[in-house]
Structures are given as C-alpha cells and as structure tokens.
Protein backbone atom coordinates (compact mmCIF):
# COMPACT_ATOMS: atom_id res chain seq x y z
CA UNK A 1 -157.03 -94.43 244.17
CA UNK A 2 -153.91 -91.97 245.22
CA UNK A 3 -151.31 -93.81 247.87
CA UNK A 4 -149.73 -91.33 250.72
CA UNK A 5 -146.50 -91.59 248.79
CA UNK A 6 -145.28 -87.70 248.15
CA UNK A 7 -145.14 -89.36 244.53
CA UNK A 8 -149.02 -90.35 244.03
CA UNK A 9 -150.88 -87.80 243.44
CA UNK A 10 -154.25 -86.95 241.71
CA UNK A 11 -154.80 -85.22 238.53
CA UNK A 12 -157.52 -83.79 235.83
CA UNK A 13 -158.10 -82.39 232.67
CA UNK A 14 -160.39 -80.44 233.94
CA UNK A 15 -161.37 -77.14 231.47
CA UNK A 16 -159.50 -77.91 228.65
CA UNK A 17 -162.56 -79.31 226.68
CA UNK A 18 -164.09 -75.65 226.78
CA UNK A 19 -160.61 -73.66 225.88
CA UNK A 20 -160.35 -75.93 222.76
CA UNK A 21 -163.91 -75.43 221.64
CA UNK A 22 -163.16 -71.55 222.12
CA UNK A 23 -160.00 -71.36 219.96
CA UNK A 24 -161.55 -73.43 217.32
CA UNK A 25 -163.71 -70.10 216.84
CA UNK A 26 -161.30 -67.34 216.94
CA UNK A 27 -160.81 -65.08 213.87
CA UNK A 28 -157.06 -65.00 212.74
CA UNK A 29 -155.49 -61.23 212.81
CA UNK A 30 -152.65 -59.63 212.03
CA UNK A 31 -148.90 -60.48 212.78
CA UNK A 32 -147.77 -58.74 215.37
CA UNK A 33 -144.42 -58.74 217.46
CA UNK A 34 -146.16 -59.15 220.67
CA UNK A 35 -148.92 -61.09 222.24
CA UNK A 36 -151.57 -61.24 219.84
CA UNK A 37 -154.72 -63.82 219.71
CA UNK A 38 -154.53 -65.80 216.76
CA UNK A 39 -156.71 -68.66 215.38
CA UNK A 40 -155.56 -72.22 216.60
CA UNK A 41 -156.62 -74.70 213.62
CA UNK A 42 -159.44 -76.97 214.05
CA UNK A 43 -156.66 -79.55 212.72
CA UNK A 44 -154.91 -78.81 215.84
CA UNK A 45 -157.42 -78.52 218.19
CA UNK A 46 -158.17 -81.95 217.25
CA UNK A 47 -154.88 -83.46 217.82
CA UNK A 48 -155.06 -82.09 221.67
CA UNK A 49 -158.33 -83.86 221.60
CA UNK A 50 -156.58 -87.07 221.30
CA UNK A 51 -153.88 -86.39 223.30
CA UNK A 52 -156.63 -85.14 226.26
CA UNK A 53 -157.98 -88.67 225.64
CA UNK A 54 -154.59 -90.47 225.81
CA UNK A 55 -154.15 -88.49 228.63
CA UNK A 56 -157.17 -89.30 230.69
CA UNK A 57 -156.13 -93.39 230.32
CA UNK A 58 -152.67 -92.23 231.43
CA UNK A 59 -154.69 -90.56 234.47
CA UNK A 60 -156.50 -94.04 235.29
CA UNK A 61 -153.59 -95.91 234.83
CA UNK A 62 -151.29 -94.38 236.82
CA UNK A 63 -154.31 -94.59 239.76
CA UNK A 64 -154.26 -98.50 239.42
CA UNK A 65 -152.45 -99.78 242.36
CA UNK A 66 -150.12 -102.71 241.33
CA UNK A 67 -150.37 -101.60 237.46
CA UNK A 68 -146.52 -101.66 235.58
CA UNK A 69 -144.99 -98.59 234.68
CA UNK A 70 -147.62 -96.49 236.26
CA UNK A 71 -144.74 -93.29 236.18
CA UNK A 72 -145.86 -92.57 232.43
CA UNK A 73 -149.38 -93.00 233.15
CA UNK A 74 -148.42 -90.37 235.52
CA UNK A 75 -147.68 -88.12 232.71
CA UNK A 76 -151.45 -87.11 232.16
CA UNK A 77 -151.30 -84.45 235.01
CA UNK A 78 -148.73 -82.12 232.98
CA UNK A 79 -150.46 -82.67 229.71
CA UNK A 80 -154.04 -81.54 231.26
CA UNK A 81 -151.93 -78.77 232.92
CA UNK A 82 -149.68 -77.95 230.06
CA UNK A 83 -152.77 -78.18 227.64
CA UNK A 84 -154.82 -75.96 229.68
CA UNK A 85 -152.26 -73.40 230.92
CA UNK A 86 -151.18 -72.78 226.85
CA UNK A 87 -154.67 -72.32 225.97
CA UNK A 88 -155.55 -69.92 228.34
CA UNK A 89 -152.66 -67.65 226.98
CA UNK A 90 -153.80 -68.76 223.55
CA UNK A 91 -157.43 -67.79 223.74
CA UNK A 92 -157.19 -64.11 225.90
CA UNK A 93 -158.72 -60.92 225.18
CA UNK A 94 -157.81 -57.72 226.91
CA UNK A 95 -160.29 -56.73 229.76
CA UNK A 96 -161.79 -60.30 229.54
CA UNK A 97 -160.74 -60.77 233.78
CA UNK A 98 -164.25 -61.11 234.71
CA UNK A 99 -165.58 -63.23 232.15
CA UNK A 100 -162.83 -65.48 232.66
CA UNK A 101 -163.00 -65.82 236.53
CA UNK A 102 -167.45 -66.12 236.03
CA UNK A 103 -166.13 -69.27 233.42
CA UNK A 104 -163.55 -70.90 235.73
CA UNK A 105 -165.88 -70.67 239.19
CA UNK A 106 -169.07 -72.47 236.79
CA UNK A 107 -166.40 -75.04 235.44
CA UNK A 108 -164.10 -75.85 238.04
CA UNK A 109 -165.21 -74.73 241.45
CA UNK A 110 -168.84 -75.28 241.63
CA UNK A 111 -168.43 -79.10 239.99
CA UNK A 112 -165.60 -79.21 243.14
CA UNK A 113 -168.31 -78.47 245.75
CA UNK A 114 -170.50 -81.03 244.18
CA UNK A 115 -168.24 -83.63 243.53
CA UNK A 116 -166.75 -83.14 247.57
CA UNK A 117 -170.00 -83.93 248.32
CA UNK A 118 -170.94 -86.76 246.17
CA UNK A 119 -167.65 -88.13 247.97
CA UNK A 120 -167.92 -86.68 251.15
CA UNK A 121 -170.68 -88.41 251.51
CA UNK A 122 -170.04 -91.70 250.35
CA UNK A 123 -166.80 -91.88 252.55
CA UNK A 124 -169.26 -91.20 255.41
CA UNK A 125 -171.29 -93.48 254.93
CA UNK A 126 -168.60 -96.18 255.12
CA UNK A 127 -167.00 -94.84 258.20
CA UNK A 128 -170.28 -95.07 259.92
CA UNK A 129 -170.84 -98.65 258.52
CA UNK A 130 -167.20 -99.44 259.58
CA UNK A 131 -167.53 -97.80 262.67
CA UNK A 132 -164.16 -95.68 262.06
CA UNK A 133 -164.24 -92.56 263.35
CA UNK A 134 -160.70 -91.61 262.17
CA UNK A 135 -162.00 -91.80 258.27
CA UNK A 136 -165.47 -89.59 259.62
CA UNK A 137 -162.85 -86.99 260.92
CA UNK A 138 -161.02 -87.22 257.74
CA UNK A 139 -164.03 -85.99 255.26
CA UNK A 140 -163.62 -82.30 257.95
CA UNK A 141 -160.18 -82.48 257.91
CA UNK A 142 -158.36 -79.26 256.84
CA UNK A 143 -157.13 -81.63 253.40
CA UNK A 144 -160.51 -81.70 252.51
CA UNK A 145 -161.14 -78.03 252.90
CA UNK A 146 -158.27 -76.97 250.80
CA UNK A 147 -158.51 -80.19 247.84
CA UNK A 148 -161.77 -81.95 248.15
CA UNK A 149 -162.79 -84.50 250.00
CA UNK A 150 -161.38 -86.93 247.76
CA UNK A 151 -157.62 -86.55 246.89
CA UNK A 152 -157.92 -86.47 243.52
CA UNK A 153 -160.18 -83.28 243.23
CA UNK A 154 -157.46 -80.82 244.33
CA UNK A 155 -156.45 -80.48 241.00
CA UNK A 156 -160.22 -78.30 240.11
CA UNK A 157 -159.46 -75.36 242.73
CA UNK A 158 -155.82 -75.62 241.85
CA UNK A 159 -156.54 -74.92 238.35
CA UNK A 160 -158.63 -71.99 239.48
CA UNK A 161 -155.78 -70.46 241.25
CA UNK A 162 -153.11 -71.13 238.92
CA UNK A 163 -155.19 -70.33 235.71
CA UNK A 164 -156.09 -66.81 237.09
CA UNK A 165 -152.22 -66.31 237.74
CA UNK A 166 -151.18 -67.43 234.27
CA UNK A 167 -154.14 -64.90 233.02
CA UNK A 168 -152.93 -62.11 234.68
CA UNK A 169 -149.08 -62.48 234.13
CA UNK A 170 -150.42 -62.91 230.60
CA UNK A 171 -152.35 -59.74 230.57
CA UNK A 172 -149.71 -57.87 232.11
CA UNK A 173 -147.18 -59.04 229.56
CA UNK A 174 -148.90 -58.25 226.05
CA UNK A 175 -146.42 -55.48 225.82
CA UNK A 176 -143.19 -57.50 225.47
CA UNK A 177 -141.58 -59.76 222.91
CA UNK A 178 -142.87 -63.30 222.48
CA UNK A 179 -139.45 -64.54 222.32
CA UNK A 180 -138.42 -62.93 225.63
CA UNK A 181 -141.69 -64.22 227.51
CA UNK A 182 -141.33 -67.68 226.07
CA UNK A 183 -137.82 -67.74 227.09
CA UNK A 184 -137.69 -66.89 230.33
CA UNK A 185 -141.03 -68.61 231.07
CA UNK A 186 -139.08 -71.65 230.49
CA UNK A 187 -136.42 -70.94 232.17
CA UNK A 188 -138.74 -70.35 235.31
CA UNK A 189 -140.50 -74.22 234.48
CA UNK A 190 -137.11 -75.81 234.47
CA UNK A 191 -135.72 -74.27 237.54
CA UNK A 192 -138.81 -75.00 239.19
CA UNK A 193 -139.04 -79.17 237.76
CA UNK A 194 -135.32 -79.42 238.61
CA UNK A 195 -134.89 -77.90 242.02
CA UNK A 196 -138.43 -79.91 243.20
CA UNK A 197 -136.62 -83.32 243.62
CA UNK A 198 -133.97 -81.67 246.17
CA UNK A 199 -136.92 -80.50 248.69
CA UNK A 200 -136.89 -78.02 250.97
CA UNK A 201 -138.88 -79.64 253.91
CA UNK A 202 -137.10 -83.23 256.09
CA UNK A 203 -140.18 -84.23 256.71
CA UNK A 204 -142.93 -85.59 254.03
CA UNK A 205 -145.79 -82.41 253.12
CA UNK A 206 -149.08 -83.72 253.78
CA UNK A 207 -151.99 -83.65 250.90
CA UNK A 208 -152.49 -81.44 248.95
CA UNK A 209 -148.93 -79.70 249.04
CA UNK A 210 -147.11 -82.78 247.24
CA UNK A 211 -149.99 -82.66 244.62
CA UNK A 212 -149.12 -78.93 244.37
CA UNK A 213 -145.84 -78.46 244.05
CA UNK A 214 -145.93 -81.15 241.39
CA UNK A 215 -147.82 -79.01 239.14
CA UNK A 216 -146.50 -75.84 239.65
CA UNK A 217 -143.63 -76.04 236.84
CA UNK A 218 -146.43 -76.59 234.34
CA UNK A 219 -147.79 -73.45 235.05
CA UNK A 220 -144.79 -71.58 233.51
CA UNK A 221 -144.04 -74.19 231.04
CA UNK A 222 -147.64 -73.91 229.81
CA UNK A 223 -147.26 -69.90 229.85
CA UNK A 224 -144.60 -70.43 227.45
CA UNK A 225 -146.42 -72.86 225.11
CA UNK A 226 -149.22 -70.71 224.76
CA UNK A 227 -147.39 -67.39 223.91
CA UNK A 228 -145.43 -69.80 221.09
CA UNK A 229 -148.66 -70.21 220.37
CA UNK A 230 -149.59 -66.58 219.37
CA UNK A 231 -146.91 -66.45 217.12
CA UNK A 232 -147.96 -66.00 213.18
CA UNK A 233 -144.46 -66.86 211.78
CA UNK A 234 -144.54 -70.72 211.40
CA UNK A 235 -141.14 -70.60 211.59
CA UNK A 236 -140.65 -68.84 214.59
CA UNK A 237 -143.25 -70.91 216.47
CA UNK A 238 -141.88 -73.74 215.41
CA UNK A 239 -138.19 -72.48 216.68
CA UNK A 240 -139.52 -71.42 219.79
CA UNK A 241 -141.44 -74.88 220.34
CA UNK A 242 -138.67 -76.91 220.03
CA UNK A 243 -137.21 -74.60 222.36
CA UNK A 244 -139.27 -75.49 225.00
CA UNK A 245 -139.63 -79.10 223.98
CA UNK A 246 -135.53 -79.99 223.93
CA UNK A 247 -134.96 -78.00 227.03
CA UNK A 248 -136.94 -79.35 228.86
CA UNK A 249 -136.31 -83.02 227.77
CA UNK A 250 -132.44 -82.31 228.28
CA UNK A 251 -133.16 -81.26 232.47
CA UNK A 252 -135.48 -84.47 232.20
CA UNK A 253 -132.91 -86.73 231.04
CA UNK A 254 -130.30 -85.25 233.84
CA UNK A 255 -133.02 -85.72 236.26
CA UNK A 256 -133.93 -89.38 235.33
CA UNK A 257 -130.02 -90.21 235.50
CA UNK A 258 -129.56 -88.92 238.89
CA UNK A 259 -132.61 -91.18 240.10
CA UNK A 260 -135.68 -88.82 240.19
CA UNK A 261 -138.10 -90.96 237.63
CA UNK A 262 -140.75 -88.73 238.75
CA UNK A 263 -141.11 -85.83 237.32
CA UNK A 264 -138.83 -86.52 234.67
CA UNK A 265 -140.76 -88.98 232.95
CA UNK A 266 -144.32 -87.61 233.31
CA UNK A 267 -142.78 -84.16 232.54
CA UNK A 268 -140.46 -85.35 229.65
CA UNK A 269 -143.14 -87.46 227.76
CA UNK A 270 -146.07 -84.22 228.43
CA UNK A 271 -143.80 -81.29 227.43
CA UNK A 272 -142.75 -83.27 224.14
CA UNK A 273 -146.07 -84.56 223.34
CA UNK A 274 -147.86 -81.34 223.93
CA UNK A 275 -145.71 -79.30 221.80
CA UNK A 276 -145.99 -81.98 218.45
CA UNK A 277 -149.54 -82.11 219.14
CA UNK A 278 -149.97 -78.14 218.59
CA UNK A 279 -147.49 -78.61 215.69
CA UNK A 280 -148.66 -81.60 213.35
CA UNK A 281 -152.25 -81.02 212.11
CA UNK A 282 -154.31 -84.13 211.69
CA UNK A 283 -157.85 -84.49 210.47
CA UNK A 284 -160.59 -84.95 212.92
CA UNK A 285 -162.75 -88.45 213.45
CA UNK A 286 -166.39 -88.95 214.92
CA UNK A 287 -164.38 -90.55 217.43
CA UNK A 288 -162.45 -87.91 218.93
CA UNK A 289 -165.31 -85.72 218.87
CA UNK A 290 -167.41 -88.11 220.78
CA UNK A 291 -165.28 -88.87 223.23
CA UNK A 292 -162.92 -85.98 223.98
CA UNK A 293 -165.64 -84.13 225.98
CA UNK A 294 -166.31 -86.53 228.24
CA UNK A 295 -162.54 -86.46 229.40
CA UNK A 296 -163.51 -84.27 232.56
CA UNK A 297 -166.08 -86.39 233.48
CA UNK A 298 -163.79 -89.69 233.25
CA UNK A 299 -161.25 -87.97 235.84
CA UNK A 300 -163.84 -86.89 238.43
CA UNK A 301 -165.72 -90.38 238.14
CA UNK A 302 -163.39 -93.07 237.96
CA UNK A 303 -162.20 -93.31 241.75
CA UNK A 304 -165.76 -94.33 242.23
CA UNK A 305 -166.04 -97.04 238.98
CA UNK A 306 -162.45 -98.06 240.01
CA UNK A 307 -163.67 -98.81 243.73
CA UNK A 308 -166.65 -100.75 242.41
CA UNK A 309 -164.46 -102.72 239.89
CA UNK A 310 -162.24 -103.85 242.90
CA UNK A 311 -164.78 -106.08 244.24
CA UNK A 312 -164.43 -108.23 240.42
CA UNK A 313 -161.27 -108.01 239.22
CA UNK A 314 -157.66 -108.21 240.74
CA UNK A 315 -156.22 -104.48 238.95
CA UNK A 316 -152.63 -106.42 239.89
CA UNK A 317 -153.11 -109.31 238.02
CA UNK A 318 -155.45 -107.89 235.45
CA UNK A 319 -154.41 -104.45 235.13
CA UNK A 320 -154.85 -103.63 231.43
CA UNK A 321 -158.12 -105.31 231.39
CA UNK A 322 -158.76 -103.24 234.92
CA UNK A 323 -157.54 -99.97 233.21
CA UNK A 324 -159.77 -99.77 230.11
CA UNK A 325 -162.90 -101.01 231.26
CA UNK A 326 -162.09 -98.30 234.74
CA UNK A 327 -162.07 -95.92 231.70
CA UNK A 328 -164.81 -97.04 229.27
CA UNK A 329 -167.12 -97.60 232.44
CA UNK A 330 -166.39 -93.99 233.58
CA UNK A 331 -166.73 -92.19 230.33
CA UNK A 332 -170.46 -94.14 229.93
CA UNK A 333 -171.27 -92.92 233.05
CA UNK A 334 -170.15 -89.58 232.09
CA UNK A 335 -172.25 -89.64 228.93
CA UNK A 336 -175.35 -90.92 230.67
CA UNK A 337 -175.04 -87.87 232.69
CA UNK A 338 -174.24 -85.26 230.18
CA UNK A 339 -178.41 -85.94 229.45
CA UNK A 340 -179.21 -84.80 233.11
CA UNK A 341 -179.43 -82.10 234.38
CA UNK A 342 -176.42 -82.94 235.87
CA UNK A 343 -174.05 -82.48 232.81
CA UNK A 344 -173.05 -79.37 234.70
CA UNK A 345 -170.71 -81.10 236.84
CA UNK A 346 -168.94 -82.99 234.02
C-alpha cells in the first residue's frame, strides 16, 4: 500500500512483457549511422525477463509498510520504466503511430478502467460498511480521475502518455546520429533526476504529481538506452552504454551524499542494472519464461493479496516472509486468470 509521503509512490511494469516478445522477432538489417531497428537477442531479451521479475519483488517490497531498506525495492519503478521506454525505441517502425497507440489503449488503458473499477469498488464497499463518507468521496475524487482509483494504477495511463512521447520524439529523430540522440537524451535524464530533489512547489503536490515527476527522468534516460540499442557496432553500443550507465551513477552518488536517498538509489541501482542486462547475454530457463509474463499481473494485484495478508501476518515483523508469499500469492492469482477470459487485464 503507497503512504502520502511525496516519496511513496506506486509503480508497474506494465507493457514490457509484449515489447520483449516483439523484439525477440525482429529480423536484423543493415548497419546504419542512424536509427535503425535491429534484432535484440533472445539471450537478451531473457536477461530483462529476470530483471522484470527482480523488479516486480522490488515493486512489492518497497509497498510493505515497516519492511528494511524499502528505497531499493523502490528501484523497480525506473527499471519497468527504463525497460519499457528503451524498448519502445528499440522495436519502432516508420508510420507504425497507429498501431502503436491501438496496442498501448488494449494494454494499458482499458486494463486501467477495469482495474479502477475492481478497486473502486471494493473501496466502496468498505466506506459504506465503515460508514466514512470521506473514503466514498475519495473513489470520485479528481486523483482518481487522473491515476486510478487506487494509487498505484497511475503508472498504466502514465505510460500511455509518456510512451507515445518517447515514440514520437523517436520518429522524429531517425534522421540524426545515434551518438548525438543518446547524448543529449542523457543529458536531459540527469538534469531532470538532479534538479527533482530541489522542488519547485513549498507546499507537498498531491497524488498523482509526486508519482509523476518521479518518473519523468526515465523517460529520457530510457530514450537513450533504446537508441544505444539500435546500434550494430558492439563496440559503440557498448561505449555509449556505459555512457549512460557511469553518468548517471556519478549524479546518483552526488545526490545520495547531499541527502536525497530517493531517487538516487532506485535510479542508480535501475540505470546500472538495465544497461548490463541488455549487455551480458544469458541462456533462458523454463523459469523465466513461466513467470516473466505474469509480472503485470503481480503489480496490478498485489495491493489486494497484500491487504488480505494483513489480517495473518505482521509485514513489520515478518517482512521477508510477508514479501514473497505477497508476490507468489499474486502471481498465482495472475496465472489462474490468464485462463479466463479475463487474461486481458493482466
């Protein structure tokens, strides 16, 4: 469950699943200066598998009230971002705008609507048993309207929003150097991670805005991952990569010394791990395969597992044990419903 703390937020991995399975497909062509789709590796596709599944225990982690450490938990949000940002890049075709938008609406905004209902109405329900009429307001407040009526769903139209952005800036860039894009991309991430902690508003932003301007710098950050990504030279990828990677770690570390944990932890740990996950190939497991799809489904669920779970265990004194069966209960759940005609939504 999120806190009102600017800090807590909600996050998602969202349609990263579907971008992987897409790039596993794509035909390799020929080495050009600029923008060009190339084949990502099955190899590699599978190593951002694991990390999406890393990622989705960081997710429920850092959502267990009283859990240690919960700022790399935390770190989940700008690897689902980071992940999905780069593969958008990674995987685009010229003219493909309305393909891409028909995708996005079936995979993030109509399992949004459903899943603001599913929790609409189950926050409902116990305002009426409760008799609060604040909490009844809440579910039509203008929050909900804009992120759900749960807080951790803003991240599905968010990714909408963002993800056509990062397509069209994309598009409109196919023309110019890799290296330039990548470059300045990343110079646009950093500015925007390290100017965030200074704020611009005295008084605390209410939901979703803290939630938002957390994830914007992974929009460019991303941007620049993926064009790396449609580099041919190994070399130069790799160059570029590292690029990206140190960078950002260096305005991470600075940030972390002068007392802002968050986002230079979650931010730090994503960036680095995103990058050596699209660089070291490993060899897939039935494992991975089983379980990476139902990352999506884990997010969107687990508020309601980790509500339910409350009632047994103490997630303060237990929170490791609280954490993976939050997870394992979630991802079940997803499964069972990935034979319904529900999968849809998950």
């Amino acid at each position: 469950m999120c806190g009102s703390s600017e800090e807590i937020v909600g996050n998602c991995p969202a349609d990263i699943g579907m971008e992987i399975h897409a790039s596993n497909v794509l035909a390799t062509e020929r080495e050009r200066s600029v923008a060009t789709p190339l084949s990502l590796s099955f190899e590699r596709a599978v190593n951002v598998d694991r990390l999406r599944i890393l990622a989705a225990f960081g997710i429920v982690w850092f959502h267990t009230q009283g859990a240690a450490y919960r700022v790399i938990g935390y770190a989940g949000l700008p690897i689902f971002l980071l992940v999905f940002f780069s593969l958008i890049v990674r995987n685009a075709r010229p003219g493909d705008t309305t393909r891409f938008l028909k995708r996005r609406w079936n995979r993030l905004i109509i399992p949004w609507l459903f899943w603001s209902v599913v929790y609409g109405l189950c926050k409902s329900v116990k305002a009426v048993c409760l008799t609060d009429t604040n909490a009844l307001h809440n579910v039509l407040s203008v929050e909900s309207l804009l992120a759900g009526t749960h807080i951790h769903l803003w991240y599905l139209p968010y990714a909408f929003l963002l993800g056509f952005l990062i397509h069209e800036v994309n598009r409109r860039t196919l023309g110019v150097s890799n290296a330039a894009v990548v470059l300045t991309a990343t110079v646009a991430g950093l500015l925007l991670l390290a100017t965030r902690p200074l704020g611009v508003f005295s008084e605390p932003l209410p939901p979703p805005l803290p939630q938002w301007s957390f994830g914007l710098a992974a929009a460019p950050l991303g941007f620049a991952i993926g064009r790396c990504l449609v580099i041919r030279s190994h070399n130069t990828r790799r160059l570029l990569m590292s690029v990206v990677a140190s960078s950002t770690l260096l305005v991470c570390i600075v940030l972390n010394w002068a007392g802002f944990a968050s986002p230079a932890v979650p931010y730090g740990l994503a960036v680095a791990l995103v990058c050596v996950a699209y660089a070291r190939p490993v060899r897939s497991d039935r494992f991975v395969n089983a379980v990476a799809p139902l990352t999506f489904g884990i997010y969107l669920i687990h508020p309601l597992v980790s509500f339910g779970l409350q009632r047994l265990i103490e997630a303060k004194q237990h929170a490791a044990i609280f954490i993976v069966l939050t997870a394992c209960i979630s991802g079940l759940v997803t499964f069972g419903l990935t034979k319904t005609p529900l999968k849809r939504f998950v």
